[in-house]
PDB file of N, CA and C in Angstrom:
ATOM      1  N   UNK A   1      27.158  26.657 -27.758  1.00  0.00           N
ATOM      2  CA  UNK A   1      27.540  25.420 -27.093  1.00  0.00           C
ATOM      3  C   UNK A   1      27.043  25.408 -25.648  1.00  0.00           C
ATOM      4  N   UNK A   2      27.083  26.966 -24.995  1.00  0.00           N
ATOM      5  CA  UNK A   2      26.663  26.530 -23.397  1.00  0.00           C
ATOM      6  C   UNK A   2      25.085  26.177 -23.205  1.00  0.00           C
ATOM      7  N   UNK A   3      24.390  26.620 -24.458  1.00  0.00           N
ATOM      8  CA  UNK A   3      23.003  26.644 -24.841  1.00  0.00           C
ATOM      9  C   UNK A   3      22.519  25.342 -24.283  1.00  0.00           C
ATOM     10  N   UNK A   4      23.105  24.315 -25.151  1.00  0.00           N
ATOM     11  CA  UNK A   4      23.306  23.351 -25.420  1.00  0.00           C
ATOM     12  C   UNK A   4      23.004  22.617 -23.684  1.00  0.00           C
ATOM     13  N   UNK A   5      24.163  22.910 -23.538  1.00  0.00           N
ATOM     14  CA  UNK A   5      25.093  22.250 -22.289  1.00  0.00           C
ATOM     15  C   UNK A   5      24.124  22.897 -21.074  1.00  0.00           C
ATOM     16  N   UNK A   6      23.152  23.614 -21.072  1.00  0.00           N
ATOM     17  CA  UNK A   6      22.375  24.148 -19.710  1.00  0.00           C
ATOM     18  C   UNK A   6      21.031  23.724 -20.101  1.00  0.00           C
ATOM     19  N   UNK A   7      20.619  23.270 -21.241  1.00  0.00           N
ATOM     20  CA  UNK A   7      19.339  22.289 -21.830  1.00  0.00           C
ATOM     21  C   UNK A   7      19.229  21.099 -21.081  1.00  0.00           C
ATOM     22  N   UNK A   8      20.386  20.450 -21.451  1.00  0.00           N
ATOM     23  CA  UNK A   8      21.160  19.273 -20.937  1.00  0.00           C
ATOM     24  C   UNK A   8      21.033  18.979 -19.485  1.00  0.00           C
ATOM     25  N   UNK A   9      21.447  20.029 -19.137  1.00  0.00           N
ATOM     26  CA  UNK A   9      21.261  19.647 -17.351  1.00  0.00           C
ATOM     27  C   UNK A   9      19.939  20.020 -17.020  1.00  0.00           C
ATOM     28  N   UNK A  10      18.752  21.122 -17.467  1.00  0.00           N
ATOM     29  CA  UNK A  10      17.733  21.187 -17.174  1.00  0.00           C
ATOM     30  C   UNK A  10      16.740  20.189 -17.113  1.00  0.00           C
ATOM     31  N   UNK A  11      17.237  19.411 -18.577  1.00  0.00           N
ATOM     32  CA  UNK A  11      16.385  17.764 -19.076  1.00  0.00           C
ATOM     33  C   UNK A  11      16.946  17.345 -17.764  1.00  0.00           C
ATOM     34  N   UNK A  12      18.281  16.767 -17.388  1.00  0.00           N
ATOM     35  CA  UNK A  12      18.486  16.020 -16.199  1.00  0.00           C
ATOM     36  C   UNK A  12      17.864  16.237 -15.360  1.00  0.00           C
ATOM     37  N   UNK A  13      18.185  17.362 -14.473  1.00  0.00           N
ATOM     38  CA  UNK A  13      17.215  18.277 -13.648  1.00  0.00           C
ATOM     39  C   UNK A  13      15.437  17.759 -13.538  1.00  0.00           C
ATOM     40  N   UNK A  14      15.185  17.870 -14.660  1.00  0.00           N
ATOM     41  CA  UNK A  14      13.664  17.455 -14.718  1.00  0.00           C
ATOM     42  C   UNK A  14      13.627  16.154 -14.644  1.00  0.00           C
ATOM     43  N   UNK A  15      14.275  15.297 -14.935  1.00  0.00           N
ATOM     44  CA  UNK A  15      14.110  13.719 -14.964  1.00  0.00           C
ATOM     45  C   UNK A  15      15.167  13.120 -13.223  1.00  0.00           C
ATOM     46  N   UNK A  16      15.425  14.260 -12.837  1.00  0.00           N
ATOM     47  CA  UNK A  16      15.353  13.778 -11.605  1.00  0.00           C
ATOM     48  C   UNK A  16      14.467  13.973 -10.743  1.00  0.00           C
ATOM     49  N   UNK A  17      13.753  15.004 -11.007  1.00  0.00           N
ATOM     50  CA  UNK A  17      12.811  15.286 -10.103  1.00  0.00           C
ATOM     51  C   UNK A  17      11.630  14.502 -10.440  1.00  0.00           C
ATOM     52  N   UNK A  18      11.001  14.129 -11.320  1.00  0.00           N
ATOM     53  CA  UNK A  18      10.615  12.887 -12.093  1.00  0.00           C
ATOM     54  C   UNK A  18      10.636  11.683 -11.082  1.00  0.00           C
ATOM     55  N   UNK A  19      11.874  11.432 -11.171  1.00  0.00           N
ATOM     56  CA  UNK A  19      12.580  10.036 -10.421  1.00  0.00           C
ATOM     57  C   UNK A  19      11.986  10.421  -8.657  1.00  0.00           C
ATOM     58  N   UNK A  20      12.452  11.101  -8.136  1.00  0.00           N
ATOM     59  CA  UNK A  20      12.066  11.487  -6.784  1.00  0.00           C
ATOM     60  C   UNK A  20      10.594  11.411  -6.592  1.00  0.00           C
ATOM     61  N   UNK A  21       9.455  12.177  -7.475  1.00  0.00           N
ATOM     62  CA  UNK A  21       8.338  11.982  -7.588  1.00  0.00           C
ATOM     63  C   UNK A  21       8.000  10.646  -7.286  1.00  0.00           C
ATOM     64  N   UNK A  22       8.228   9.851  -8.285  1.00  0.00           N
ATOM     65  CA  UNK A  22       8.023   8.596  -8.488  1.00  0.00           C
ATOM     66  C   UNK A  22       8.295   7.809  -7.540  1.00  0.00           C
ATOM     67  N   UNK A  23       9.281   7.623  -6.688  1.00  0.00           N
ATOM     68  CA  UNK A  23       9.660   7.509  -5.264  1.00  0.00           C
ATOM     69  C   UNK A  23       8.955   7.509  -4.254  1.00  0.00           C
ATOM     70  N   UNK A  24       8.482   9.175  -4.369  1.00  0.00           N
ATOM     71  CA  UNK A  24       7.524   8.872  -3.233  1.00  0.00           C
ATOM     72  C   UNK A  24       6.562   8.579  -3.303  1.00  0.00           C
ATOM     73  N   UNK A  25       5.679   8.273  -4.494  1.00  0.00           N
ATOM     74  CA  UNK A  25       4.464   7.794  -5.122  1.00  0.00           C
ATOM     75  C   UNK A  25       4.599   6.343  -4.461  1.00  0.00           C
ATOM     76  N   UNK A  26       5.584   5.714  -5.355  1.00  0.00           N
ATOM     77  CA  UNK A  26       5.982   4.304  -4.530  1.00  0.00           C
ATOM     78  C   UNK A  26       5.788   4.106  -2.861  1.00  0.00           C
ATOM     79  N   UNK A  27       6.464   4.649  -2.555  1.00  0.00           N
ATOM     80  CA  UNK A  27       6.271   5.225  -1.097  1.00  0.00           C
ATOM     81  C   UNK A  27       4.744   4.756  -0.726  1.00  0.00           C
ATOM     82  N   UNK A  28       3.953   5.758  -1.347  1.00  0.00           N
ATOM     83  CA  UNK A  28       2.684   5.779  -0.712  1.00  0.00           C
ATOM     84  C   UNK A  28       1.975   5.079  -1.049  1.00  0.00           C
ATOM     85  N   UNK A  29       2.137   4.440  -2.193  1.00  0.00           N
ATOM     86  CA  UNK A  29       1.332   3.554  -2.626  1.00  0.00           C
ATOM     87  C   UNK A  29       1.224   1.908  -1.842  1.00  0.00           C
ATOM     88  N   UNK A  30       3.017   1.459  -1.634  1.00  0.00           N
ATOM     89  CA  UNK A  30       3.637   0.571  -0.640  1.00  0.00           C
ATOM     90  C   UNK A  30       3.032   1.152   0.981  1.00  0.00           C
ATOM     91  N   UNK A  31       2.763   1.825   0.891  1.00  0.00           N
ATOM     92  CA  UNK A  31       2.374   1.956   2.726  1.00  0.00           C
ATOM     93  C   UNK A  31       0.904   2.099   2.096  1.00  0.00           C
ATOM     94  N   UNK A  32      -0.170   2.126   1.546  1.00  0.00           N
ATOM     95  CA  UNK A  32      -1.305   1.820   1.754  1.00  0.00           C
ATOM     96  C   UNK A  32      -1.609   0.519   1.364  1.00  0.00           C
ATOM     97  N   UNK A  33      -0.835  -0.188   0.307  1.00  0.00           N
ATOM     98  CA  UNK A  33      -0.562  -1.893   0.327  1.00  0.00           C
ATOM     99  C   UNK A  33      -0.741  -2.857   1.450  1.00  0.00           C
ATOM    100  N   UNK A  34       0.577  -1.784   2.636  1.00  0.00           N
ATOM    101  CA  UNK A  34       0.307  -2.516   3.724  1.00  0.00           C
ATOM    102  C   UNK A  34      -0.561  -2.238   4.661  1.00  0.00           C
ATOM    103  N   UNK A  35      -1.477  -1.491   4.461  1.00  0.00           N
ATOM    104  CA  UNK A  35      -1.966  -1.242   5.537  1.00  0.00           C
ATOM    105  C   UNK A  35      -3.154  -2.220   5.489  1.00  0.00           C
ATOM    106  N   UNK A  36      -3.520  -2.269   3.659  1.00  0.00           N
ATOM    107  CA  UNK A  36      -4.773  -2.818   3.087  1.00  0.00           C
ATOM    108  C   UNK A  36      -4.365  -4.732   3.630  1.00  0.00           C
ATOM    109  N   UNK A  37      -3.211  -5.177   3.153  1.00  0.00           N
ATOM    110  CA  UNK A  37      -2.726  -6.555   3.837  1.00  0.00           C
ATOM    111  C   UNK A  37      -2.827  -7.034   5.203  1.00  0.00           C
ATOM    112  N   UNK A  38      -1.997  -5.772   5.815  1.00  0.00           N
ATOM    113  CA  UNK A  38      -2.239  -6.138   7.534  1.00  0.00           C
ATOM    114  C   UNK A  38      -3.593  -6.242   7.935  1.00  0.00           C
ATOM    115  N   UNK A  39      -4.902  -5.080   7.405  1.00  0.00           N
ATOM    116  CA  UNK A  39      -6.457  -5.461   7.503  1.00  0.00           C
ATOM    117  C   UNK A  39      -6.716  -6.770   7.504  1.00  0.00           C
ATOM    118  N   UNK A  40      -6.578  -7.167   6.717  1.00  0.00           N
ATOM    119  CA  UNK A  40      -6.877  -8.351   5.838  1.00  0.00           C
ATOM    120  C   UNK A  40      -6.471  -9.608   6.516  1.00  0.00           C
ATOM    121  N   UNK A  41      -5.278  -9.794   7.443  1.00  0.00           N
ATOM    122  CA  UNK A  41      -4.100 -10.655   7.911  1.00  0.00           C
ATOM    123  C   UNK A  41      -5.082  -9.836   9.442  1.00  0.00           C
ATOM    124  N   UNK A  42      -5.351  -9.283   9.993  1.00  0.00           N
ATOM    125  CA  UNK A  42      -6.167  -8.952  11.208  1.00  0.00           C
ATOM    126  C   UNK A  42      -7.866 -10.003  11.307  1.00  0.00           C
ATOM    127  N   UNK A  43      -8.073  -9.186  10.065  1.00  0.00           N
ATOM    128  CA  UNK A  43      -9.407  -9.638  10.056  1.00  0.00           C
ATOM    129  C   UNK A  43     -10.070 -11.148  10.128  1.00  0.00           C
ATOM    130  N   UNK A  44      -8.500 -11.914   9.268  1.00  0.00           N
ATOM    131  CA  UNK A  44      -8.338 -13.368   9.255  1.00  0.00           C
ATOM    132  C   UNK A  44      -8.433 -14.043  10.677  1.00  0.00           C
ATOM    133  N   UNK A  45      -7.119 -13.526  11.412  1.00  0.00           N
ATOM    134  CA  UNK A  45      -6.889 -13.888  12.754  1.00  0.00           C
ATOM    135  C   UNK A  45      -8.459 -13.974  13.634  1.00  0.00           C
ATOM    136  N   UNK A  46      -8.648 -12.846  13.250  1.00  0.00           N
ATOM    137  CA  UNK A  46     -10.570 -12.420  14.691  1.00  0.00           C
ATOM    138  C   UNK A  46     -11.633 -13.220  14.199  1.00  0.00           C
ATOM    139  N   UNK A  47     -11.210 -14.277  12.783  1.00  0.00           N
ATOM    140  CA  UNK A  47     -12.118 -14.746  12.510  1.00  0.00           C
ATOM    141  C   UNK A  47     -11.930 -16.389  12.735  1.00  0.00           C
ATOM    142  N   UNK A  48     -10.353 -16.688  12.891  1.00  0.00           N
ATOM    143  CA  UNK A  48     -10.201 -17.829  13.704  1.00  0.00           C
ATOM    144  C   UNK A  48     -10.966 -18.132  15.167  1.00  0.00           C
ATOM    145  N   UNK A  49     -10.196 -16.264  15.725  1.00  0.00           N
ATOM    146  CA  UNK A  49     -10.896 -16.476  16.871  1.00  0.00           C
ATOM    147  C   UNK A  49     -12.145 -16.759  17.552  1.00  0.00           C
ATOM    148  N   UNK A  50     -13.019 -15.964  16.337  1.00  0.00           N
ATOM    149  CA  UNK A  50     -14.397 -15.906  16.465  1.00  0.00           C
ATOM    150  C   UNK A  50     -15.411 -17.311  16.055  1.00  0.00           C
ATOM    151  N   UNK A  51     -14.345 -18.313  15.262  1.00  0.00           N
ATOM    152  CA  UNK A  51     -15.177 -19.392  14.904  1.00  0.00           C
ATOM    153  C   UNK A  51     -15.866 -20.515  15.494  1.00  0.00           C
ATOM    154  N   UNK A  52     -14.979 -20.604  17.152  1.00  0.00           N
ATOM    155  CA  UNK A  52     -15.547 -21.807  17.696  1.00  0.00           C
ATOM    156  C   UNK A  52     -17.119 -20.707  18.294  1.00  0.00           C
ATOM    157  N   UNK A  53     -16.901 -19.445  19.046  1.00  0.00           N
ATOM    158  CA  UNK A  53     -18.007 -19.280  19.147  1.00  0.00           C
ATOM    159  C   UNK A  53     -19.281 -19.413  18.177  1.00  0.00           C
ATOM    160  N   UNK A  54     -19.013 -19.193  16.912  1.00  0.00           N
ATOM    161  CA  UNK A  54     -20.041 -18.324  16.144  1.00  0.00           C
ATOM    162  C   UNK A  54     -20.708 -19.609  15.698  1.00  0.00           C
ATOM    163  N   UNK A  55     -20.021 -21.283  16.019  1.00  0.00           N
ATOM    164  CA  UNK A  55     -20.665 -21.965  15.466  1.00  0.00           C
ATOM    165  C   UNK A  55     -21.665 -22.439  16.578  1.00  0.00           C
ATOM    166  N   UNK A  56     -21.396 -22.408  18.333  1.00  0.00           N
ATOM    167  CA  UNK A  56     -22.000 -22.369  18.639  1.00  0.00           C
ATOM    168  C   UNK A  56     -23.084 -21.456  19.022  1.00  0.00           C
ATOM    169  N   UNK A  57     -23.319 -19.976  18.367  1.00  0.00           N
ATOM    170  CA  UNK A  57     -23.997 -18.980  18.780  1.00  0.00           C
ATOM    171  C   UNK A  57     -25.002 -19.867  17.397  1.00  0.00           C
ATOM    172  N   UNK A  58     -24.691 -20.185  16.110  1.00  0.00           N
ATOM    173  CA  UNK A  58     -25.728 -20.682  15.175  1.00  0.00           C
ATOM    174  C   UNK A  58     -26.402 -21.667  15.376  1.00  0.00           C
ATOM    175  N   UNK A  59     -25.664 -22.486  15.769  1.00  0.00           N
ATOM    176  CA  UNK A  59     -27.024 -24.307  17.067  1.00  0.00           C
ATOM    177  C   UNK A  59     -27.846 -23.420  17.810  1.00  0.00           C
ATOM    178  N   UNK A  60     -27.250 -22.829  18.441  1.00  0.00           N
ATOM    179  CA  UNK A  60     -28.464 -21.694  19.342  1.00  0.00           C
ATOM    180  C   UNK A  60     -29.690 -21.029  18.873  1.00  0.00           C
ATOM    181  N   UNK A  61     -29.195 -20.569  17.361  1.00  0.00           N
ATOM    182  CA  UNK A  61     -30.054 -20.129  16.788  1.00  0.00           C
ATOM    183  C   UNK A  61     -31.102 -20.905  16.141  1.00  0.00           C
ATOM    184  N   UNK A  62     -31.009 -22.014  15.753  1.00  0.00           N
ATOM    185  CA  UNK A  62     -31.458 -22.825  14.643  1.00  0.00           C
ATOM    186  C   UNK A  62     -32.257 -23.335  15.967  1.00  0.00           C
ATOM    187  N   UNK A  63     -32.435 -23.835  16.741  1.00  0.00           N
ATOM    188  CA  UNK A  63     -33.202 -24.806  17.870  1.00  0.00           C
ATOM    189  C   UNK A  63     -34.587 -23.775  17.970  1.00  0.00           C
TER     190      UNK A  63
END
């Protein structure tokens, strides 16, 4: 019966550590998400900024 009963908690044991794994996987996966978004949400912004120039740097060019 204790056979049994120390199987039991080892399976638990392993499926918590499982769970924790998985956690921090999440973890890392969610912080390179954001890092890849905030790029993205940056890159947008510098390209607002950059638009009134860039249309006049292209008249410049084209003449």
């Amino acid at each position: 019966m204790s056979d049994n009963y120390n199987y039991t908690l080892d399976i638990l044991y392993l499926l918590t550590n499982i769970k924790s794994i998985g956690h921090f996987f999440l973890f890392i996966v969610g912080g390179i998400v954001a890092i890849i978004v905030g790029s993205f949400m940056i890159r947008g912004t510098m390209h607002l900024w950059d638009k009134p120039n860039s249309e006049k740097k292209s008249d410049k060019n084209n003449d």
